[in-house]
C-alpha atoms as a PDB file:
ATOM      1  CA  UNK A   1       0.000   0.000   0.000  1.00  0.00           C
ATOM      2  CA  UNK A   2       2.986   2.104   0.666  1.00  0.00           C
ATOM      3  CA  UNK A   3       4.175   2.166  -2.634  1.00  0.00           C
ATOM      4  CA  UNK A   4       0.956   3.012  -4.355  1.00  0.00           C
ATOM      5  CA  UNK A   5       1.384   7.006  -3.759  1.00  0.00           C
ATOM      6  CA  UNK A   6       4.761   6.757  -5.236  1.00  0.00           C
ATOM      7  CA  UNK A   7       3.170   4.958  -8.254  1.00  0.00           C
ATOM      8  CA  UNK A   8       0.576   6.906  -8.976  1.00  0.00           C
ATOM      9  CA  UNK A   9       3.144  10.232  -8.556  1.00  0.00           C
ATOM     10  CA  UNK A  10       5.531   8.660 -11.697  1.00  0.00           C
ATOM     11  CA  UNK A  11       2.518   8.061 -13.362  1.00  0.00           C
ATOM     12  CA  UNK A  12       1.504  11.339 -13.017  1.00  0.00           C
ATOM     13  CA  UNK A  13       5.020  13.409 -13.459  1.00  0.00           C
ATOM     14  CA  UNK A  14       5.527  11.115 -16.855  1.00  0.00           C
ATOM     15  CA  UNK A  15       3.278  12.917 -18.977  1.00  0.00           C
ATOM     16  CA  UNK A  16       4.704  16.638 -17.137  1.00  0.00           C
ATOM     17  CA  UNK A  17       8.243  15.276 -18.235  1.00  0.00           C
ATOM     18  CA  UNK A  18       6.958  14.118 -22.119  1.00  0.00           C
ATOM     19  CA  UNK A  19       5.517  17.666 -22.595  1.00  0.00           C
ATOM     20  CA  UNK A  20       8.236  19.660 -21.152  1.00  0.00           C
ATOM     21  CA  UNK A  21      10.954  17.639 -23.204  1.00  0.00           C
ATOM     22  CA  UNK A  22       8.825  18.223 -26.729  1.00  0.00           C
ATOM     23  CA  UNK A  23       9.002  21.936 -25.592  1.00  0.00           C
ATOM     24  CA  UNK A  24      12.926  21.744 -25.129  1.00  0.00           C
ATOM     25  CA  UNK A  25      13.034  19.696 -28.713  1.00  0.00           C
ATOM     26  CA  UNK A  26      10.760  22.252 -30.514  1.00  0.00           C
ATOM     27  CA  UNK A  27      12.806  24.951 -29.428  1.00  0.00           C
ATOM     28  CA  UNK A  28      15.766  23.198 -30.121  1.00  0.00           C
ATOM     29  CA  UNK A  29      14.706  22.743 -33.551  1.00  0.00           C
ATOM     30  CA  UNK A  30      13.997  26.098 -34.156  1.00  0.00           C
ATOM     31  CA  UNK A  31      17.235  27.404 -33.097  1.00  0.00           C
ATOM     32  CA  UNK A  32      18.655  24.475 -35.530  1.00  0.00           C
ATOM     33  CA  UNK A  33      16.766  26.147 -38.594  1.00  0.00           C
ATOM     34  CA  UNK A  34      17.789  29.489 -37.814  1.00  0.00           C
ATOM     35  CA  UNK A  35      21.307  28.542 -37.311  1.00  0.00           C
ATOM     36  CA  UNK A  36      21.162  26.638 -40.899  1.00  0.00           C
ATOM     37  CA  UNK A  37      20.073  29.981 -42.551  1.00  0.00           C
ATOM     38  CA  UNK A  38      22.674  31.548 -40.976  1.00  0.00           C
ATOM     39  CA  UNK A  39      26.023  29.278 -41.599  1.00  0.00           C
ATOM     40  CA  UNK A  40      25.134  28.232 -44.551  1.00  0.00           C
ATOM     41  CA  UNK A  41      23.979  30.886 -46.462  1.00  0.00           C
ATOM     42  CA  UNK A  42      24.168  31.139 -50.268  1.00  0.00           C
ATOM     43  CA  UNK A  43      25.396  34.224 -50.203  1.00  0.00           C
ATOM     44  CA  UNK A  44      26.791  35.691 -47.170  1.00  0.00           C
ATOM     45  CA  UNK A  45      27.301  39.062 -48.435  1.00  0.00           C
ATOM     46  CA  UNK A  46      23.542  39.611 -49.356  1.00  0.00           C
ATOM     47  CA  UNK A  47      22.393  38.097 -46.167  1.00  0.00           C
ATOM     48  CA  UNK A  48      24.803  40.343 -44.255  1.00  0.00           C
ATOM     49  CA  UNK A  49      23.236  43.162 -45.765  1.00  0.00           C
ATOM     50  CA  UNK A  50      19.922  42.420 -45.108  1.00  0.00           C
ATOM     51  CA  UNK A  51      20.682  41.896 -41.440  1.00  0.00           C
ATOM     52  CA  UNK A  52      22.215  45.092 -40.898  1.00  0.00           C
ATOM     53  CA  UNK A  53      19.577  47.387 -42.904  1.00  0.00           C
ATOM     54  CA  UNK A  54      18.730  49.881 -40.300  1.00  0.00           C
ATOM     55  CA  UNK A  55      15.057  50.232 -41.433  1.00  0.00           C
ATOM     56  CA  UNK A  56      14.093  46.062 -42.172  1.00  0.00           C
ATOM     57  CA  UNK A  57      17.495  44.306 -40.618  1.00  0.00           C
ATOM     58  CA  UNK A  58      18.009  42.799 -37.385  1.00  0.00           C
ATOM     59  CA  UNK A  59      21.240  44.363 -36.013  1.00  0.00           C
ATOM     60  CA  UNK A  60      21.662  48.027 -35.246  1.00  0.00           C
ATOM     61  CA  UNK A  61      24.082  50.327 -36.142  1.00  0.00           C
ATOM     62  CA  UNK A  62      25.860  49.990 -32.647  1.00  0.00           C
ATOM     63  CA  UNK A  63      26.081  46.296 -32.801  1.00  0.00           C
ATOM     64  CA  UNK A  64      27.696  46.109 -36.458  1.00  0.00           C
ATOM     65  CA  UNK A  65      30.463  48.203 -35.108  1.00  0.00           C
ATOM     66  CA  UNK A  66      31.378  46.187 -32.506  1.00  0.00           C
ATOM     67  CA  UNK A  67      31.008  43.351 -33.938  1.00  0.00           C
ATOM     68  CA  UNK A  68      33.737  44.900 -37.026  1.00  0.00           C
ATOM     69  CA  UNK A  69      36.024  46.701 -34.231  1.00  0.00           C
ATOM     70  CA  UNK A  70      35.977  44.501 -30.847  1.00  0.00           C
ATOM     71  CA  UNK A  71      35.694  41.089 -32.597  1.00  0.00           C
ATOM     72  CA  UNK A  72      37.296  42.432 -35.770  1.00  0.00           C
ATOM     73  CA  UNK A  73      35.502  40.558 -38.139  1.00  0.00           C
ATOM     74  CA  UNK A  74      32.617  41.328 -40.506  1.00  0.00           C
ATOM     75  CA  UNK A  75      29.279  40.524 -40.342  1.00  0.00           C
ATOM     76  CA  UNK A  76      28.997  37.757 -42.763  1.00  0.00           C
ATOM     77  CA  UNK A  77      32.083  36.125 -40.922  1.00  0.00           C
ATOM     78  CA  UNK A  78      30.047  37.250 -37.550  1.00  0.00           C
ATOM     79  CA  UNK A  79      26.644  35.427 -38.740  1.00  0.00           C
ATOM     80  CA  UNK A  80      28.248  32.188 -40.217  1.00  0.00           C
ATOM     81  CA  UNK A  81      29.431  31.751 -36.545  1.00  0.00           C
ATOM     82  CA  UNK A  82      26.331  32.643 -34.952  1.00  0.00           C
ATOM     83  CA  UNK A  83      24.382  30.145 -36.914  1.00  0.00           C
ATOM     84  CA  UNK A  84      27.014  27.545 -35.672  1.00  0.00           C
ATOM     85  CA  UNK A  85      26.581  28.333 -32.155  1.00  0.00           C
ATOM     86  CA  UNK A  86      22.552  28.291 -32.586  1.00  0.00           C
ATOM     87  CA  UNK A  87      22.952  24.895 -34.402  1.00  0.00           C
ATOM     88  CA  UNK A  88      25.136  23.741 -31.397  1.00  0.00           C
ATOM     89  CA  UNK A  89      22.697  25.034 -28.508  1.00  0.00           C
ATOM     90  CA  UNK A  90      20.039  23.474 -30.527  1.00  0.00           C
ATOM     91  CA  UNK A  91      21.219  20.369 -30.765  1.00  0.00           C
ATOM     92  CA  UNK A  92      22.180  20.217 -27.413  1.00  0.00           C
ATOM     93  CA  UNK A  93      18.389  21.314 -26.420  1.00  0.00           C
ATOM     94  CA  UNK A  94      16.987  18.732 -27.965  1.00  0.00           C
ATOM     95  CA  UNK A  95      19.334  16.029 -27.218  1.00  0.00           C
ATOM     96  CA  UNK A  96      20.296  16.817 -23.512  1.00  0.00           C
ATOM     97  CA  UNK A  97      18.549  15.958 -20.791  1.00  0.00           C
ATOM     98  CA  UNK A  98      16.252  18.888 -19.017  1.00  0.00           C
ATOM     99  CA  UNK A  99      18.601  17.412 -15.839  1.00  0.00           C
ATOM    100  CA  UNK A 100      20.314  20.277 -17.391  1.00  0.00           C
ATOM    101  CA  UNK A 101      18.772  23.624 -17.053  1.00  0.00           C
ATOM    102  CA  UNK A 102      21.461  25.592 -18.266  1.00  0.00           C
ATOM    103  CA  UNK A 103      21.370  24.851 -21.595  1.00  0.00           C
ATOM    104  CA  UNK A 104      17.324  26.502 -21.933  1.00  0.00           C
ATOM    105  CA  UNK A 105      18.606  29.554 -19.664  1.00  0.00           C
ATOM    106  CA  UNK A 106      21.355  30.151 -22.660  1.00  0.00           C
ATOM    107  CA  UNK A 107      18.561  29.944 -24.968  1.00  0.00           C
ATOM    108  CA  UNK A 108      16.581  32.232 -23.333  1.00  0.00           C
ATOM    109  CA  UNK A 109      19.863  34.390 -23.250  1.00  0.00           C
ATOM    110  CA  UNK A 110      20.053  34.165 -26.957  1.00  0.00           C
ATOM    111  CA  UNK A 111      16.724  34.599 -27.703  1.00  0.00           C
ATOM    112  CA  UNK A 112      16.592  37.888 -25.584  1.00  0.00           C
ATOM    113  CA  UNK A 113      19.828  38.983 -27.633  1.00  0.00           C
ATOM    114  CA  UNK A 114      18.273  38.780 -30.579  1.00  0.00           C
ATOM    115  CA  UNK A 115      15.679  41.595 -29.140  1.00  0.00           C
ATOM    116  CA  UNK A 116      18.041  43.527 -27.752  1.00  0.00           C
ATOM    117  CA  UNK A 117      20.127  43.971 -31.414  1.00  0.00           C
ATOM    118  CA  UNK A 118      17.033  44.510 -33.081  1.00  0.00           C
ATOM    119  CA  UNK A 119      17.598  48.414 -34.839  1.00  0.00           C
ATOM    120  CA  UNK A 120      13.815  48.397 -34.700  1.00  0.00           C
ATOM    121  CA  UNK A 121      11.424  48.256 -31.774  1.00  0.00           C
ATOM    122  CA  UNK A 122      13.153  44.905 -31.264  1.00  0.00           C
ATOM    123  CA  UNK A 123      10.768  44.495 -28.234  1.00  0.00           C
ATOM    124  CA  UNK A 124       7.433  44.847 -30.148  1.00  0.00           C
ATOM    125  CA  UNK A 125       8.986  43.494 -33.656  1.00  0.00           C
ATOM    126  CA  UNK A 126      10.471  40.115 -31.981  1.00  0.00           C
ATOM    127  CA  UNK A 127       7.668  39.421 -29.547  1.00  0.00           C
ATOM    128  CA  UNK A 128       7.946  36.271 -31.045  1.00  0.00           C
ATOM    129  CA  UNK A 129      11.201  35.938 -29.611  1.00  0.00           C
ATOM    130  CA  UNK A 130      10.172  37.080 -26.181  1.00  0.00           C
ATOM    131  CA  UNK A 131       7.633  34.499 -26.030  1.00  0.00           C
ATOM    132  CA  UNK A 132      10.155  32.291 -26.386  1.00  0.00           C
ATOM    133  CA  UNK A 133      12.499  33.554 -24.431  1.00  0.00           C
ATOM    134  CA  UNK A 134      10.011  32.871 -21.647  1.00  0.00           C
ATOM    135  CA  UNK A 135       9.205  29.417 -23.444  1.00  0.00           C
ATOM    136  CA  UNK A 136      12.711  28.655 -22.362  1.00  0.00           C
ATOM    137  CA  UNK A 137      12.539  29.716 -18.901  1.00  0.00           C
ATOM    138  CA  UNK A 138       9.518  27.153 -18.543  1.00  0.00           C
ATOM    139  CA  UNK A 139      11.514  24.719 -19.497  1.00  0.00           C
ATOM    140  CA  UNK A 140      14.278  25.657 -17.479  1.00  0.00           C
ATOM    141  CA  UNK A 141      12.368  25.884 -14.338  1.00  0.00           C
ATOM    142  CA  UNK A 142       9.440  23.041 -14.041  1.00  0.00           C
ATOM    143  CA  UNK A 143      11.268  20.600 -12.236  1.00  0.00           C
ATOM    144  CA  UNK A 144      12.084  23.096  -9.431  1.00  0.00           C
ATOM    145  CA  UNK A 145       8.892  25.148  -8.836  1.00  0.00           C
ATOM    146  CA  UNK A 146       4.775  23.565  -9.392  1.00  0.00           C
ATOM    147  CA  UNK A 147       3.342  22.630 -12.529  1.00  0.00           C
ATOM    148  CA  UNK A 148       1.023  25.969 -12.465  1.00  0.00           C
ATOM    149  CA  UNK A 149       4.006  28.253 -11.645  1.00  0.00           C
ATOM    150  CA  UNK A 150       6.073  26.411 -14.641  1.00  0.00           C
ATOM    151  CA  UNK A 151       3.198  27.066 -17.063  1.00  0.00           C
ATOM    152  CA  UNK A 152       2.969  30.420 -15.905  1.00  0.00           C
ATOM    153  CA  UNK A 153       6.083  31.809 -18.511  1.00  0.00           C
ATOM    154  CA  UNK A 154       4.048  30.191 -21.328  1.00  0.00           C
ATOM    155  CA  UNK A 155       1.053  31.776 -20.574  1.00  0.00           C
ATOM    156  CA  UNK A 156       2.367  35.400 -20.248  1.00  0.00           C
ATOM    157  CA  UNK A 157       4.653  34.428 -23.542  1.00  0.00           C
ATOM    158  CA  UNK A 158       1.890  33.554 -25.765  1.00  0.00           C
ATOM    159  CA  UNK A 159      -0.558  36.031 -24.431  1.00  0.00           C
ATOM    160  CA  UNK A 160       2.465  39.005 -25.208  1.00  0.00           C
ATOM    161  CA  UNK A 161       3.050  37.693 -28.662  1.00  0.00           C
ATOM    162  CA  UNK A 162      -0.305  37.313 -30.317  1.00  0.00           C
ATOM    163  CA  UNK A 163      -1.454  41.110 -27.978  1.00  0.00           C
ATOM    164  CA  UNK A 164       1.713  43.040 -29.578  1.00  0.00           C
ATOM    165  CA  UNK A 165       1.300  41.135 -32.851  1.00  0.00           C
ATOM    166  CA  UNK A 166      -2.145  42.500 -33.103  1.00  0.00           C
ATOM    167  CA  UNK A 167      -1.845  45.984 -31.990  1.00  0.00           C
ATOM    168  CA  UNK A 168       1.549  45.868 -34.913  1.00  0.00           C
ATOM    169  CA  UNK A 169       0.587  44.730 -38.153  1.00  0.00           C
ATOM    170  CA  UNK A 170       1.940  47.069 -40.323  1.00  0.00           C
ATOM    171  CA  UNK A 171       5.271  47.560 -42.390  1.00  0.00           C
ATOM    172  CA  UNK A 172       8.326  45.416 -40.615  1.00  0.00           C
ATOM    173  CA  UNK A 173       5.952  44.496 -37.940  1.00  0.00           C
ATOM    174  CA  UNK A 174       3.513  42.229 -40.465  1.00  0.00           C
ATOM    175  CA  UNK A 175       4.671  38.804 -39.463  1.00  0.00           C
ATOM    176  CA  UNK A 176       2.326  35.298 -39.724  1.00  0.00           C
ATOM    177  CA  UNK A 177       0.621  36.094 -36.152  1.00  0.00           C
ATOM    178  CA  UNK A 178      -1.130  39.213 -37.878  1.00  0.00           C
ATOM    179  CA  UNK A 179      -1.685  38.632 -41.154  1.00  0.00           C
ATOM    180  CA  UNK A 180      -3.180  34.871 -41.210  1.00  0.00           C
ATOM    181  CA  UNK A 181      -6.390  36.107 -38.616  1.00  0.00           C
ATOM    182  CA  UNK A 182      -7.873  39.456 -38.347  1.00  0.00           C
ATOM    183  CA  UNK A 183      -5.787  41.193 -35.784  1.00  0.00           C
ATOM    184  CA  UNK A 184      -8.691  41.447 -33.059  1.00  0.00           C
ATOM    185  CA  UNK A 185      -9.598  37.964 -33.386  1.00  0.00           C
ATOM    186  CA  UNK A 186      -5.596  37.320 -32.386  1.00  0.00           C
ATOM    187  CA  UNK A 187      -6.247  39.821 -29.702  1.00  0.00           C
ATOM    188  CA  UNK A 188      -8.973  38.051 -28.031  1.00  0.00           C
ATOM    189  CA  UNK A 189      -6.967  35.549 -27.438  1.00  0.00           C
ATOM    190  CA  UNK A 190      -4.222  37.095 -25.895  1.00  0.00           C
ATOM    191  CA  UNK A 191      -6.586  38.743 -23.694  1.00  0.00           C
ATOM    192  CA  UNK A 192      -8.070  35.223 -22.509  1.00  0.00           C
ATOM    193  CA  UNK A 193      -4.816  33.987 -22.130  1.00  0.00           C
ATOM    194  CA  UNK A 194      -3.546  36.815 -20.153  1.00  0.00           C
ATOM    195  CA  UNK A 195      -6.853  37.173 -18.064  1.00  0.00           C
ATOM    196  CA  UNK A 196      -6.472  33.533 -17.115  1.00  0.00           C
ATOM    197  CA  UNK A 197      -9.695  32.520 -18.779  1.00  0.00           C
ATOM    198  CA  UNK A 198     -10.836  29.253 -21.027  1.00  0.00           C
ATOM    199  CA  UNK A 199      -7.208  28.813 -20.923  1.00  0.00           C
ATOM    200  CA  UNK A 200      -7.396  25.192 -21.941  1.00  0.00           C
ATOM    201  CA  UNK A 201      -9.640  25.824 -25.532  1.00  0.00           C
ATOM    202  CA  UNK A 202      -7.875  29.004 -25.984  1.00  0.00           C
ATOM    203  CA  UNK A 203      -4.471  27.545 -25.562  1.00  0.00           C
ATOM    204  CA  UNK A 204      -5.761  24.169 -28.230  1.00  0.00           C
ATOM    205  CA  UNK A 205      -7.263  26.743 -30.748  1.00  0.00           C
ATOM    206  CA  UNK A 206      -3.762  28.901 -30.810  1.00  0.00           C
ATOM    207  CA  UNK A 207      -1.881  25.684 -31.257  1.00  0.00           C
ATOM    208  CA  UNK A 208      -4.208  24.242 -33.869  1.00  0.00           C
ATOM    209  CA  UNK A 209      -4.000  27.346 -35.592  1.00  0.00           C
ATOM    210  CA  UNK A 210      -0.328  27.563 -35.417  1.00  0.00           C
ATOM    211  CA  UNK A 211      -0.191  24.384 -36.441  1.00  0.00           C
ATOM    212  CA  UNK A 212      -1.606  25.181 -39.538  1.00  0.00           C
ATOM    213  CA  UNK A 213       0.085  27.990 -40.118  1.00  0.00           C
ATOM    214  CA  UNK A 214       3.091  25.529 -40.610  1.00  0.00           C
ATOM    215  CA  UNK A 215       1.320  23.307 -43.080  1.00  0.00           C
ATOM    216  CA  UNK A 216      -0.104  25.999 -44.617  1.00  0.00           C
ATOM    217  CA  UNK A 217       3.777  27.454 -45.165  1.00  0.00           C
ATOM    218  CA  UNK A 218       5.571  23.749 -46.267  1.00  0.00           C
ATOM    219  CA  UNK A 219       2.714  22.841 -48.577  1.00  0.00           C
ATOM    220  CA  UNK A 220       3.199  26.481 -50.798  1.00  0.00           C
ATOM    221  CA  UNK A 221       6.495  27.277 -50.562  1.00  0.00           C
ATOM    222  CA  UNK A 222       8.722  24.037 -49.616  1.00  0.00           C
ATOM    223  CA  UNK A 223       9.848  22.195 -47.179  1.00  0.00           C
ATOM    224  CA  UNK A 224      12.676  24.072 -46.401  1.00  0.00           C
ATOM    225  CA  UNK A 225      11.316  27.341 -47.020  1.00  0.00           C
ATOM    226  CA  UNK A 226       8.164  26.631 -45.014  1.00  0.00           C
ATOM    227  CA  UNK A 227      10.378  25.268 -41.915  1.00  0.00           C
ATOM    228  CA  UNK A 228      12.549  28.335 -41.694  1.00  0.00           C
ATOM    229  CA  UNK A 229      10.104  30.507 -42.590  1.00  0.00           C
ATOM    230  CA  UNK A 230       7.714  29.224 -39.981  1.00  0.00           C
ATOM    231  CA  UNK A 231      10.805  27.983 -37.038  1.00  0.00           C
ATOM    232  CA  UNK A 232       9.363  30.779 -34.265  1.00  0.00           C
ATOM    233  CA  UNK A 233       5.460  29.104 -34.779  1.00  0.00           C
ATOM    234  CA  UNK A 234       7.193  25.576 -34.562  1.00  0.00           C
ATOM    235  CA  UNK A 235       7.778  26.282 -30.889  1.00  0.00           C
ATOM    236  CA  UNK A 236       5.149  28.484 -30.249  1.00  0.00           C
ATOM    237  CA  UNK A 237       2.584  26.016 -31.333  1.00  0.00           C
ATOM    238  CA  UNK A 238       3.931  23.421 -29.135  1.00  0.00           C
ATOM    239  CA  UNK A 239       4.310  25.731 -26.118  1.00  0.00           C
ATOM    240  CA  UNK A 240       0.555  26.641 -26.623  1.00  0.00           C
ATOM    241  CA  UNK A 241      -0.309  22.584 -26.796  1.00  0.00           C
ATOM    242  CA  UNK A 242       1.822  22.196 -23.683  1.00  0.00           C
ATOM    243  CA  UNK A 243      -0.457  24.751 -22.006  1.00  0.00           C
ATOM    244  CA  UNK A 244      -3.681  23.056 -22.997  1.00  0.00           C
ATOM    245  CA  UNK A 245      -2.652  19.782 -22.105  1.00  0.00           C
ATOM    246  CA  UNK A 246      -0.870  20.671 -18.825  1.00  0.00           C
ATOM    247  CA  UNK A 247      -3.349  22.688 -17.966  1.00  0.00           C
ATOM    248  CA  UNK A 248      -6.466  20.293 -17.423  1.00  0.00           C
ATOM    249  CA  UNK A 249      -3.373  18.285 -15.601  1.00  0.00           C
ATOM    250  CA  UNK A 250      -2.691  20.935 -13.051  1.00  0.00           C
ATOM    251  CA  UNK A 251      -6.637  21.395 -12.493  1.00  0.00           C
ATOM    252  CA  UNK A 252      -6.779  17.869 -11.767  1.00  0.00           C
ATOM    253  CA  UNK A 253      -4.099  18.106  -9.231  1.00  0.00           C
ATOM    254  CA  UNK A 254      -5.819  21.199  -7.532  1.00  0.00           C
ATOM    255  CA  UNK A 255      -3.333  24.029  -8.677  1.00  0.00           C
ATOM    256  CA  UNK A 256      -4.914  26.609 -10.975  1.00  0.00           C
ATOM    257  CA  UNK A 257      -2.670  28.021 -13.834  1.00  0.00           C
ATOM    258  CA  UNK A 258      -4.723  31.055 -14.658  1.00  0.00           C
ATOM    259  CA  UNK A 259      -4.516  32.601 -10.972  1.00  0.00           C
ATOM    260  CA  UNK A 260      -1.947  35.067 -11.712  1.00  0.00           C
ATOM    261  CA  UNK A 261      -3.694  37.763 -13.482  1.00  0.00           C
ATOM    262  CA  UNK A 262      -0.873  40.125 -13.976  1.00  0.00           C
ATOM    263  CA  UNK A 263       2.681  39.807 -15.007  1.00  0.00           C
ATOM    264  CA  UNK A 264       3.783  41.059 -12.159  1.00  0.00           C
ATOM    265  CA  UNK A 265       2.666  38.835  -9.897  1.00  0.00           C
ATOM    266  CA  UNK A 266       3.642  35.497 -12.154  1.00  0.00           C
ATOM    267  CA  UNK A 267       7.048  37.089 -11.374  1.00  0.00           C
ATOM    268  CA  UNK A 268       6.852  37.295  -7.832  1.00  0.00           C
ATOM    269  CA  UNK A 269       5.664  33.272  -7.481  1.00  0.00           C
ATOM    270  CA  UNK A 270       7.976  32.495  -9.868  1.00  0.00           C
ATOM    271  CA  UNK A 271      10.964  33.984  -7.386  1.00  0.00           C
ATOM    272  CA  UNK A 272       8.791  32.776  -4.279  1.00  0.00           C
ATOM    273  CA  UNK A 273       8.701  29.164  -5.665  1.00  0.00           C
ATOM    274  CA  UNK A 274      12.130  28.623  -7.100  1.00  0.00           C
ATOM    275  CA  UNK A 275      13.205  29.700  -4.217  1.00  0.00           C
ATOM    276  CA  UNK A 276      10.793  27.152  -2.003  1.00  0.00           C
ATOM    277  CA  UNK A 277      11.148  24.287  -4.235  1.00  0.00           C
ATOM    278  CA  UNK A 278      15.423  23.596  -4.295  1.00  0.00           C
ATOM    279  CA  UNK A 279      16.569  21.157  -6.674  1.00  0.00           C
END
């Protein structure tokens, strides 16, 4: 009879650790097709330039120079080697056990890097990458704090994405979040998400729609083409699936993931729990 409770725990936990390690392999996998793009690029030069266009690119002004004084190198030298470091972190995210948690918290790092050398409004323009950012963090924390608290990251993550997607639709901000769905449509659903509401039919529709999203993508322009062009949604939709499915979980077990109506306060339990729950 003893051993019962300890059964019935594994049994439980197994399906926590299956979700959480297709999260770590989906965002593996898209830092593995952004790295290809990157070192192996048909032509550097061109791909160099687009990066460091000031009004489309995706590293400012202040960041190319560094990059040509400090590291002395240019960018197309600069990006082969970044794509080789995001194949490498993705690989090892995918392959590595989550016993690891260092190896997501890098990711995150990256991710948030990618905001941060963004020449425009790299906040609002990558929300994508900001949602998974705190995809990352998930991962990186839900063997140390509850299952709510661990969703709580992809909550706020896909509630930011799909709110600042929607409000930003035009010019360099038009990306697959806002111009698949009519923008307040995507905006209802952040709000549910963020408000903590129908979070489980919410969370399958995003996912579902994601999902298609990718399909949608491979089937017109290639498999190749579709994956890259799609490798942010490839995590995102899994994140969101992870959410719906570890959500009714959580519910069953008493906790209640959509409790934590502001940001703010996710952040504090996420501090209070990490803290209360050691490795």
């Amino acid at each position: 009879m003893a051993q019962q409770p300890n059964e019935r725990t594994q049994v439980r936990a197994n399906p926590v650790r299956y979700a959480f390690v297709a999260l770590r392999v989906a965002l593996g996998v898209t830092l593995i097709l952004g790295g290809l793009k990157l070192a192996f690029p048909p032509d550097p030069v061109a791909l160099a330039a687009q990066y460091v266009d000031q009004e489309t690119g995706w590293i400012a002004g202040y960041w190319v120079a560094q990059i040509e004084t400090r590291l002395g190198i240019g960018v197309p030298t600069f990006l082969r080697i970044q794509g080789v470091l995001e194949i490498g972190l993705g690989l090892a995210l995918a392959a590595v056990p989550s016993s690891l948690p260092v190896l997501p918290w890098l990711a995150a790092a990256l991710f948030v890097s990618f905001v941060a050398a963004s020449p425009v409004a790299g906040v609002i323009r990558l929300s994508r990458d900001v949602a998974l950012a705190l995809l990352c963090v998930a991962v990186a924390i839900h063997e140390r704090v509850p299952l709510a608290t661990a969703l709580q990251p992809v909550r706020w993550g896909l509630a930011f994405t799909l709110a600042v997607s929607a409000l930003f639709a035009d010019g360099v901000m038009a990306n697959v979040l806002n111009q698949t769905l009519p923008p307040p449509l995507v905006l209802g659903a952040a709000a549910l998400l963020a408000a903590g509401l129908m979070l489980r039919p919410v969370a399958a529709a995003v996912a579902a729609w994601l999902g298609a999203i990718i399909v949608w993508r491979v089937a017109s322009a290639g498999l190749w083409i579709g994956l890259e062009g799609t490798k942010r949604e490839i995590a995102l939709a899994v994140g969101a699936l992870v959410l719906a499915w570890l959500t009714e979980r959580s519910e069953a077990e008493g906790e209640d993931v959509g409790h934590e109506r502001t940001a703010g306060s996710a952040l504090v339990r996420l501090s209070t729990a990490a803290r209360a729950h050691p490795r």
